[in-house]
C-alpha atoms as a PDB file:
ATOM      1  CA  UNK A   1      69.295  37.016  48.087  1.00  0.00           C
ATOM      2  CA  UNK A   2      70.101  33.355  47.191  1.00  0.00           C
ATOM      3  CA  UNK A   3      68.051  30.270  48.236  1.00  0.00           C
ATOM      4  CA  UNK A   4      70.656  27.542  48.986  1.00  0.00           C
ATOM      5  CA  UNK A   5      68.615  24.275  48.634  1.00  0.00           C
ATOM      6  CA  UNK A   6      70.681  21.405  50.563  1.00  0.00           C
ATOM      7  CA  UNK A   7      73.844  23.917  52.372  1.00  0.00           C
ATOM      8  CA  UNK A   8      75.447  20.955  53.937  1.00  0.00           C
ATOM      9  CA  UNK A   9      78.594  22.434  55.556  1.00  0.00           C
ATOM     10  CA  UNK A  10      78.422  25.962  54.519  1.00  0.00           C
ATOM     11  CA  UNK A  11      81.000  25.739  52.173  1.00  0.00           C
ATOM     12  CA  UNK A  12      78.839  26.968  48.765  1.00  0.00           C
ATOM     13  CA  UNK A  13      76.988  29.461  51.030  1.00  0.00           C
ATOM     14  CA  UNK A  14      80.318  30.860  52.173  1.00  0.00           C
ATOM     15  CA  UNK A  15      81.700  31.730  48.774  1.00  0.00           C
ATOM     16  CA  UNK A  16      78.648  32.959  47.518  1.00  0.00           C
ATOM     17  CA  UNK A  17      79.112  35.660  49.995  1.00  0.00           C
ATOM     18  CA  UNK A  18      82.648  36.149  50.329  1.00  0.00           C
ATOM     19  CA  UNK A  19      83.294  35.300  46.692  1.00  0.00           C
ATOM     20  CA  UNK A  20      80.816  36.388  44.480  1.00  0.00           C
ATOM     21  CA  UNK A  21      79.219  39.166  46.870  1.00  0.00           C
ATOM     22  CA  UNK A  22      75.644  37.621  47.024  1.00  0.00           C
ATOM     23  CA  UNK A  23      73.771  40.079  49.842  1.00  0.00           C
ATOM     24  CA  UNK A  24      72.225  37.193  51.917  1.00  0.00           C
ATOM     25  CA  UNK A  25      72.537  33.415  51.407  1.00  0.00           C
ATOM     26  CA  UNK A  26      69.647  31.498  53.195  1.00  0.00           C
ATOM     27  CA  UNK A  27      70.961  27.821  53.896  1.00  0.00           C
ATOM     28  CA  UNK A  28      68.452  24.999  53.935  1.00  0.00           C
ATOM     29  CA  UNK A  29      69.289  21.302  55.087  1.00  0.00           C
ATOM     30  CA  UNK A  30      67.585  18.262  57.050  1.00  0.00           C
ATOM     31  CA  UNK A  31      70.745  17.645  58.812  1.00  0.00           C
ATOM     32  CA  UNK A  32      71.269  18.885  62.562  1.00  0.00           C
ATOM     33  CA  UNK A  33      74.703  18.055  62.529  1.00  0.00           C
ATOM     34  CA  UNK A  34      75.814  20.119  59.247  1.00  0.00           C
ATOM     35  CA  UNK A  35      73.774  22.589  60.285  1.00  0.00           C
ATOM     36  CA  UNK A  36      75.706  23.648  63.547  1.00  0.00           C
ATOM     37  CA  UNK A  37      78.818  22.811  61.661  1.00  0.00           C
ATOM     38  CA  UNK A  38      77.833  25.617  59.002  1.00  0.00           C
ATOM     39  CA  UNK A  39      77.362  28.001  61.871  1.00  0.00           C
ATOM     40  CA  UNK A  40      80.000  27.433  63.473  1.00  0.00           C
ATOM     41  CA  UNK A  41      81.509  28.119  60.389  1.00  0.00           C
ATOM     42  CA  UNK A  42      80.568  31.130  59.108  1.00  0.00           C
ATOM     43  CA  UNK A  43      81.317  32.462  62.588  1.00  0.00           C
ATOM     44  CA  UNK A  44      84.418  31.849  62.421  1.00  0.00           C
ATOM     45  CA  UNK A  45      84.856  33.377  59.227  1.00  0.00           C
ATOM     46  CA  UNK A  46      82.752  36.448  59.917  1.00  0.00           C
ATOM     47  CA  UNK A  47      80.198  36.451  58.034  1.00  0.00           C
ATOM     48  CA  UNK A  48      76.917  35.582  59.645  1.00  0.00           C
ATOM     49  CA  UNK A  49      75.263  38.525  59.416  1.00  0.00           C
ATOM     50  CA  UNK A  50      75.289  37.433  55.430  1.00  0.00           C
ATOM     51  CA  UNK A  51      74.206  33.849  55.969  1.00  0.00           C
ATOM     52  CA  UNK A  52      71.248  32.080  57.918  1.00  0.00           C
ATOM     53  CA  UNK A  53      70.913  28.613  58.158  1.00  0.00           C
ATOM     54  CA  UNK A  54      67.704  26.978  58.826  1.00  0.00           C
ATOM     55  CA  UNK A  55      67.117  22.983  59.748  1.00  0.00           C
ATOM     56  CA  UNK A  56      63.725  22.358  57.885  1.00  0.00           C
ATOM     57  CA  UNK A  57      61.657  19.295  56.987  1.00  0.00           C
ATOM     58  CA  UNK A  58      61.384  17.646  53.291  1.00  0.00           C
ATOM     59  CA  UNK A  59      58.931  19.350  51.774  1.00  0.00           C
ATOM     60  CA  UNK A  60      57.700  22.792  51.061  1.00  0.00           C
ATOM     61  CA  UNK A  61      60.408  25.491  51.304  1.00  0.00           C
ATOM     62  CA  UNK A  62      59.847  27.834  54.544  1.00  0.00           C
ATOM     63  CA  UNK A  63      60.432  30.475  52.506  1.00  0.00           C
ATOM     64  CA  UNK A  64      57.901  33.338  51.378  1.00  0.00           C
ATOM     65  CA  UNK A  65      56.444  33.284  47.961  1.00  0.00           C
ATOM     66  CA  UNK A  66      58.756  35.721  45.298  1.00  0.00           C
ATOM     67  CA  UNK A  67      61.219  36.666  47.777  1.00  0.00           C
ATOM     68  CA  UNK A  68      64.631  35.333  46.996  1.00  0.00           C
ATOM     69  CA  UNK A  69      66.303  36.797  43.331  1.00  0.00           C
ATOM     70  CA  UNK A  70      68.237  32.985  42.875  1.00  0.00           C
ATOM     71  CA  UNK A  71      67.970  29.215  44.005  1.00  0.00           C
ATOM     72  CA  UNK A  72      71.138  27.526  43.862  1.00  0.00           C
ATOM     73  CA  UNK A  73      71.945  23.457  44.721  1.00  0.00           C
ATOM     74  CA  UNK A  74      74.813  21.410  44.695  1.00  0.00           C
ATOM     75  CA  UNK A  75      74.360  17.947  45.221  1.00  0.00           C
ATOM     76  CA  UNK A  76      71.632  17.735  47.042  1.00  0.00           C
ATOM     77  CA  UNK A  77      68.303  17.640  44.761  1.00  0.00           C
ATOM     78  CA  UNK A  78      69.003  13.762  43.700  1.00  0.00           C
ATOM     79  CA  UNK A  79      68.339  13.008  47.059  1.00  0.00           C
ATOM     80  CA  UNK A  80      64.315  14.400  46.809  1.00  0.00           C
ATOM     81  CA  UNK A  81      62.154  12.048  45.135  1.00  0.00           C
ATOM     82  CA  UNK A  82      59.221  14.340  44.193  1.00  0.00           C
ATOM     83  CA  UNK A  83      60.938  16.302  41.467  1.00  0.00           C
ATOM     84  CA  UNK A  84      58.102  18.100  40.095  1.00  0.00           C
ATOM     85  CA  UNK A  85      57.224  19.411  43.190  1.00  0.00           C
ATOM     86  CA  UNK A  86      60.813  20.198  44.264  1.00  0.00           C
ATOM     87  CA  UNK A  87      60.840  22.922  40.816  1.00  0.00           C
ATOM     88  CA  UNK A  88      57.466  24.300  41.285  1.00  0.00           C
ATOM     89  CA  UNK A  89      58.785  25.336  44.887  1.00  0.00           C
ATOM     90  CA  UNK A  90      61.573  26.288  43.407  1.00  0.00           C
ATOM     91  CA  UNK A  91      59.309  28.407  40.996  1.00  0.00           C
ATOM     92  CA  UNK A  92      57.285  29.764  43.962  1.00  0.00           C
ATOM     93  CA  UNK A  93      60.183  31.495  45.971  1.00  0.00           C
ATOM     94  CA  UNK A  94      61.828  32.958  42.999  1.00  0.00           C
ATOM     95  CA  UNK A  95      60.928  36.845  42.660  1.00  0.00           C
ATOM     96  CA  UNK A  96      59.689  37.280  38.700  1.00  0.00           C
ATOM     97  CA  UNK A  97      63.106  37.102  36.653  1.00  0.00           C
ATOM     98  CA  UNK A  98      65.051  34.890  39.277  1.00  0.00           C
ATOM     99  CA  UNK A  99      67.581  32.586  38.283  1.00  0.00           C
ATOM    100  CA  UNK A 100      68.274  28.798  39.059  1.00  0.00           C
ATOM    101  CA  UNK A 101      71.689  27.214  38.880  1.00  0.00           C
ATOM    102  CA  UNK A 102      71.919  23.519  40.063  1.00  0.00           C
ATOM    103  CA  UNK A 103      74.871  21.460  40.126  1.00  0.00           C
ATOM    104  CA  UNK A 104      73.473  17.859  40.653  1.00  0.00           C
ATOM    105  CA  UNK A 105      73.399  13.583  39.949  1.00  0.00           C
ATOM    106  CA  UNK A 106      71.549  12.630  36.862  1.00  0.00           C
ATOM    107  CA  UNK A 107      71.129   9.578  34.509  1.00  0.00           C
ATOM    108  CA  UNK A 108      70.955   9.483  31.039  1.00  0.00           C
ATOM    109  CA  UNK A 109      67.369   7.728  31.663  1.00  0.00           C
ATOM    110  CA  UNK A 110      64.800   6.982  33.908  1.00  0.00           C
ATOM    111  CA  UNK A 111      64.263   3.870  36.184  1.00  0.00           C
ATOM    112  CA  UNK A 112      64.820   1.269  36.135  1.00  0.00           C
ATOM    113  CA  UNK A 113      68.825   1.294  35.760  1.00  0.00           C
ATOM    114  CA  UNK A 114      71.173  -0.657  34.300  1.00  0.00           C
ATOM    115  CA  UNK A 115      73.138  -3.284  36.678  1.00  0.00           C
ATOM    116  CA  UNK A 116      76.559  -1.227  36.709  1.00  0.00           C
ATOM    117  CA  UNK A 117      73.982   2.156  37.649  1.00  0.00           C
ATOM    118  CA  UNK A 118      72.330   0.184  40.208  1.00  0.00           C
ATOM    119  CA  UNK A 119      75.377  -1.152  41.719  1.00  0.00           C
ATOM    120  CA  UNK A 120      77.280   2.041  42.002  1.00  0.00           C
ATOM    121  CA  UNK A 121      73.815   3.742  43.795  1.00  0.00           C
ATOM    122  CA  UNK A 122      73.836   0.504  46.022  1.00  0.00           C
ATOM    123  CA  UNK A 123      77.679   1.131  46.949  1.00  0.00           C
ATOM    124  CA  UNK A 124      77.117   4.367  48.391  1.00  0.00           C
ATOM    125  CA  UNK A 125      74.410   3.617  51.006  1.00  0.00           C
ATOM    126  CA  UNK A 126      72.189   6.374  50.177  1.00  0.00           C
ATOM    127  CA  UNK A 127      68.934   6.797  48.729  1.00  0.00           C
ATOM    128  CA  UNK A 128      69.088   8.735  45.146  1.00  0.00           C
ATOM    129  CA  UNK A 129      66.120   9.741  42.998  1.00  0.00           C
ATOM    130  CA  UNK A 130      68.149  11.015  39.928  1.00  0.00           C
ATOM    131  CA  UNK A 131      65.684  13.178  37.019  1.00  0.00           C
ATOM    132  CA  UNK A 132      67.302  11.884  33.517  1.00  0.00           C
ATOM    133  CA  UNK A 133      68.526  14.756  31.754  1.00  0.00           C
ATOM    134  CA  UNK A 134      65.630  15.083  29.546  1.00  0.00           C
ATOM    135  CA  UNK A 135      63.457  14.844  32.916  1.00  0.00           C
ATOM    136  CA  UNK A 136      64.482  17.687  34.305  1.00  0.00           C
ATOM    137  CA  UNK A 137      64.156  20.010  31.310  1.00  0.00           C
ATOM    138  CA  UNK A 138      60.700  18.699  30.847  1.00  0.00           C
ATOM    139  CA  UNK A 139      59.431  19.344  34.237  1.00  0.00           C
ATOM    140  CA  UNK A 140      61.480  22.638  34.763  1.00  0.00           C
ATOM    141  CA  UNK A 141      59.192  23.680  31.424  1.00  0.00           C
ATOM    142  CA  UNK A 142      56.522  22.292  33.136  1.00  0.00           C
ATOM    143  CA  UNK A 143      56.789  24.342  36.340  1.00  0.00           C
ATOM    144  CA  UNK A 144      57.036  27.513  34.284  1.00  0.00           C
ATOM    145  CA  UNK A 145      60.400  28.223  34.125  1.00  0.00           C
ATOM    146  CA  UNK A 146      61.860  29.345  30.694  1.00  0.00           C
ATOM    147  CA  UNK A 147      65.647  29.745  29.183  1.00  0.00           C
ATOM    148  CA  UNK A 148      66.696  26.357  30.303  1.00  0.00           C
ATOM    149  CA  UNK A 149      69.777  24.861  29.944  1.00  0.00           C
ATOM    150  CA  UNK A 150      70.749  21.624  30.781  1.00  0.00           C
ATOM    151  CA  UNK A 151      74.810  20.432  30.566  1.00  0.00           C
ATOM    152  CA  UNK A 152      75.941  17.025  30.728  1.00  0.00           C
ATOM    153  CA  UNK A 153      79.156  16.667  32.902  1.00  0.00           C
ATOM    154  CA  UNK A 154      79.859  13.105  32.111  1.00  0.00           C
ATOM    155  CA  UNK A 155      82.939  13.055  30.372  1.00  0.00           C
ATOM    156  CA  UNK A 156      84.865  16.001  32.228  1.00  0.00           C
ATOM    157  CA  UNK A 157      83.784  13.636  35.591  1.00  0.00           C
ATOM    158  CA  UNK A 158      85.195  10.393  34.091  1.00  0.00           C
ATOM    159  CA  UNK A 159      88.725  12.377  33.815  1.00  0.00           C
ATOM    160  CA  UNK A 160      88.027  14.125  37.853  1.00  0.00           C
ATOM    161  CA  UNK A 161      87.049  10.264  39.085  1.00  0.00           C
ATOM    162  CA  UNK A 162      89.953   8.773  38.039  1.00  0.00           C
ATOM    163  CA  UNK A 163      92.527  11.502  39.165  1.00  0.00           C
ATOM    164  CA  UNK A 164      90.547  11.143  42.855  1.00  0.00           C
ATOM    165  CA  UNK A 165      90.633   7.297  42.460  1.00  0.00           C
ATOM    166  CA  UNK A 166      94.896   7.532  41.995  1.00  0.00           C
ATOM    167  CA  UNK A 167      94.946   9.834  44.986  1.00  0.00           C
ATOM    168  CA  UNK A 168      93.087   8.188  47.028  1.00  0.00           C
ATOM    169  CA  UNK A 169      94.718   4.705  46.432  1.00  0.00           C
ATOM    170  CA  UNK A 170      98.418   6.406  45.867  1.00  0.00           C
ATOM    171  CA  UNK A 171      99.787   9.158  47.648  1.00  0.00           C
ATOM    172  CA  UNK A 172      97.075   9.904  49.786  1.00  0.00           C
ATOM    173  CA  UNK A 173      96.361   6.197  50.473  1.00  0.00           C
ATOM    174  CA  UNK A 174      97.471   6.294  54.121  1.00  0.00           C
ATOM    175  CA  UNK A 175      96.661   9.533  55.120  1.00  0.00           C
ATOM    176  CA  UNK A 176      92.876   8.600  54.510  1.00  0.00           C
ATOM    177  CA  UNK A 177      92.942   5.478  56.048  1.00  0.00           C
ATOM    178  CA  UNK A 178      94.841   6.959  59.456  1.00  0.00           C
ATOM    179  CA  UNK A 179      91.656   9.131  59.592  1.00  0.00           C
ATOM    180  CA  UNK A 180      89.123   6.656  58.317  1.00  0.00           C
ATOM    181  CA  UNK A 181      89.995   3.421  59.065  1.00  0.00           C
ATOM    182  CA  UNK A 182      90.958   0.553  57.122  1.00  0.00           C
ATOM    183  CA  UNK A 183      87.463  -0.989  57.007  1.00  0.00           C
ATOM    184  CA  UNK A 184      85.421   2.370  55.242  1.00  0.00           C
ATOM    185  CA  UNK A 185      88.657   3.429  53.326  1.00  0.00           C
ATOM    186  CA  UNK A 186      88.169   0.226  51.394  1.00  0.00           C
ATOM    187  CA  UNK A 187      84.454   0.709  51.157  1.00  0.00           C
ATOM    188  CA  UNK A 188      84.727   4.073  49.887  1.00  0.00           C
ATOM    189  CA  UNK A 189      87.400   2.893  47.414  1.00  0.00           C
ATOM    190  CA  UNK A 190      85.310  -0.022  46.015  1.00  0.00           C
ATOM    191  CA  UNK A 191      82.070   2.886  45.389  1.00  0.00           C
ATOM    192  CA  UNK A 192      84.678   5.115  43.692  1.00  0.00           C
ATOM    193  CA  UNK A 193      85.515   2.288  40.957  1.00  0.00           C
ATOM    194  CA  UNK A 194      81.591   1.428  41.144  1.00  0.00           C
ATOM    195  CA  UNK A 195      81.276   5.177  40.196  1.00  0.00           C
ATOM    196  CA  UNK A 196      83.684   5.626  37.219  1.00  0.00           C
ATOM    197  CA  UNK A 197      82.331   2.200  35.776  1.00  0.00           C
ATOM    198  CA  UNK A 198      78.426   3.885  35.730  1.00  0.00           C
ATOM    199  CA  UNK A 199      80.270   7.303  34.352  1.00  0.00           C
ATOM    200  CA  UNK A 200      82.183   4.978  31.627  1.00  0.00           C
ATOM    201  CA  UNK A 201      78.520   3.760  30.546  1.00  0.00           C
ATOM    202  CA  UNK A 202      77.353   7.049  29.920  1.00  0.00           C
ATOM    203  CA  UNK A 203      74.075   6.220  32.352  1.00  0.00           C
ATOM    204  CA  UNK A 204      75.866   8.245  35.299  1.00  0.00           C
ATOM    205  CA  UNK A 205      75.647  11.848  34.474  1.00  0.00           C
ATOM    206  CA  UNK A 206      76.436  14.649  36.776  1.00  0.00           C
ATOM    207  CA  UNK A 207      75.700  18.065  35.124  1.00  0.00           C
ATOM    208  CA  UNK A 208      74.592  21.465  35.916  1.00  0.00           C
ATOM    209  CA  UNK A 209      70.961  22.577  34.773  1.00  0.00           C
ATOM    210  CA  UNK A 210      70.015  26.429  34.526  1.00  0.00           C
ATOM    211  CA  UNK A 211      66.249  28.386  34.446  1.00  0.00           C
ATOM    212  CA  UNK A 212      64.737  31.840  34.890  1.00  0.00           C
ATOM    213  CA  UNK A 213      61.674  32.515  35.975  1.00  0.00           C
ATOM    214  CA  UNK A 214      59.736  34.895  33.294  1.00  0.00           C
ATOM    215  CA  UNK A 215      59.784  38.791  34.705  1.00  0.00           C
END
C-alpha cells in the first residue's frame, strides 16, 4: 500500500499499479479538478479497484497511524510550508520499516534567495516553500526516520531544461501556442529561461530524497 502525497492527475499513481505492481495506491491532493480528472482516469484504464483518490485539506494526512508500507511524492511537497510537520506525518502513516521516496524542488540553501532564485519562483505564479538539501536530511533525522539519502538532480536538470526549452521554442513552437495561446506560451517560455538560469547557479536543485522508518 503506497501513500501518494500530492497525485495530481493520476499519472504516478497509475504506474505504480500497472507498472511496478503496488497492491493499492491511495491518492491525496487539494485540487477538485485533478481529482475527478484522476478518476476519470483510472477508469478508463481499469484500474480503480487499485487506486482511491481522496480531496483532503492541508494538513494532517487522513490516513490511519502505521498503515501504509511506502509514501511516495513527486512535485508536490515544495508547495507545503511546514516541513517538519509534513515528515513527522509522513513518519506517522508509515507501518515500522516503510519506505519514503520523494521526487521534489529544493535549493541549495535556505531563505532568503538569491535574485535569479527569486525571480524564477516569481515567474511561475505559485507559492514554493523549498527545504535546502541539507534541510531536509536534518529534519527527516529529526522526525525519526533513518537510512536517508538525499540526491541532488541539478546538473542532469540543466541538460532536461534546455532540451524542453529547444522544443518548446523549435519544433513544437506552434503546436503549443495553437493550444495555449500566444499570450501564456510566451509566459511559460520566459519562466523556462528564468528556470535554467536558477539551475545554472546551482541554488535551484531538484533531487530525489529517500528514508525508512526503523522496523
Amino acid at each position: 500500500t503506497v501513500l501518494e502525497v500530492g497525485s495530481g492527475l493520476g499519472g504516478c499513481s497509475l504506474i505504480m499499479v500497472a507498472e511496478r505492481g503496488a497492491a493499492k495506491v491511495i491518492g491525496l491532493d487539494v485540487e477538485p479538478v485533478v481529482i475527478e480528472r484522476a478518476r476519470a482516469a483510472t477508469e478508463a484504464a481499469g484500474w480503480s479497484e487499485h487506486i482511491e483518490y481522496r480531496q483532503v485539506e492541508p494538513g494532517p494526512f487522513p490516513i490511519d497511524d502505521a498503515s501504509v508500507d511506502a509514501v511516495f511524492s513527486k512535485d508536490a511537497m515544495c508547495h507545503i510550508e511546514d516541513k517538519q510537520a509534513l515528515y513527522a506525518e509522513v513518519f506517522r502513516v508509515l507501518k515500522p520499516g516503510g519506505q519514503v521516496a520523494v521526487g521534489d524542488w529544493l535549493s541549495d540553501r535556505d531563505p532568503p534567495y538569491s535574485e535569479v532564485m527569486q525571480t524564477f519562483i516569481d515567474s511561475t505564479g505559485l507559492h514554493f516553500h523549498l527545504d535546502s538539501l541539507d534541510g531536509v536530511h536534518k529534519k527527516l533525522a529529526a522526525a525519526g526516520f533513518e537510512n536517508i539519502e538525499v540526491v541532488n538532480r541539478n546538473q542532469w536538470f540543466c541538460e532536461e531544461a534546455r532540451r524542453e526549452a529547444e522544443l518548446l521554442e523549435g519544433p513544437l513552437a506552434d503546436k503549443v501556442e495553437s493550444l495555449r495561446g500566444k499570450s501564456a506560451t510566451d509566459s511559460s517560455n520566459e519562466c523556462q529561461h528564468h528556470m535554467i538560469a536558477a539551475l545554472d547557479s546551482g541554488e535551484f536543485c531538484p533531487a530525489h530524497f529517500f528514508a525508512s522508518k526503523p522496523d
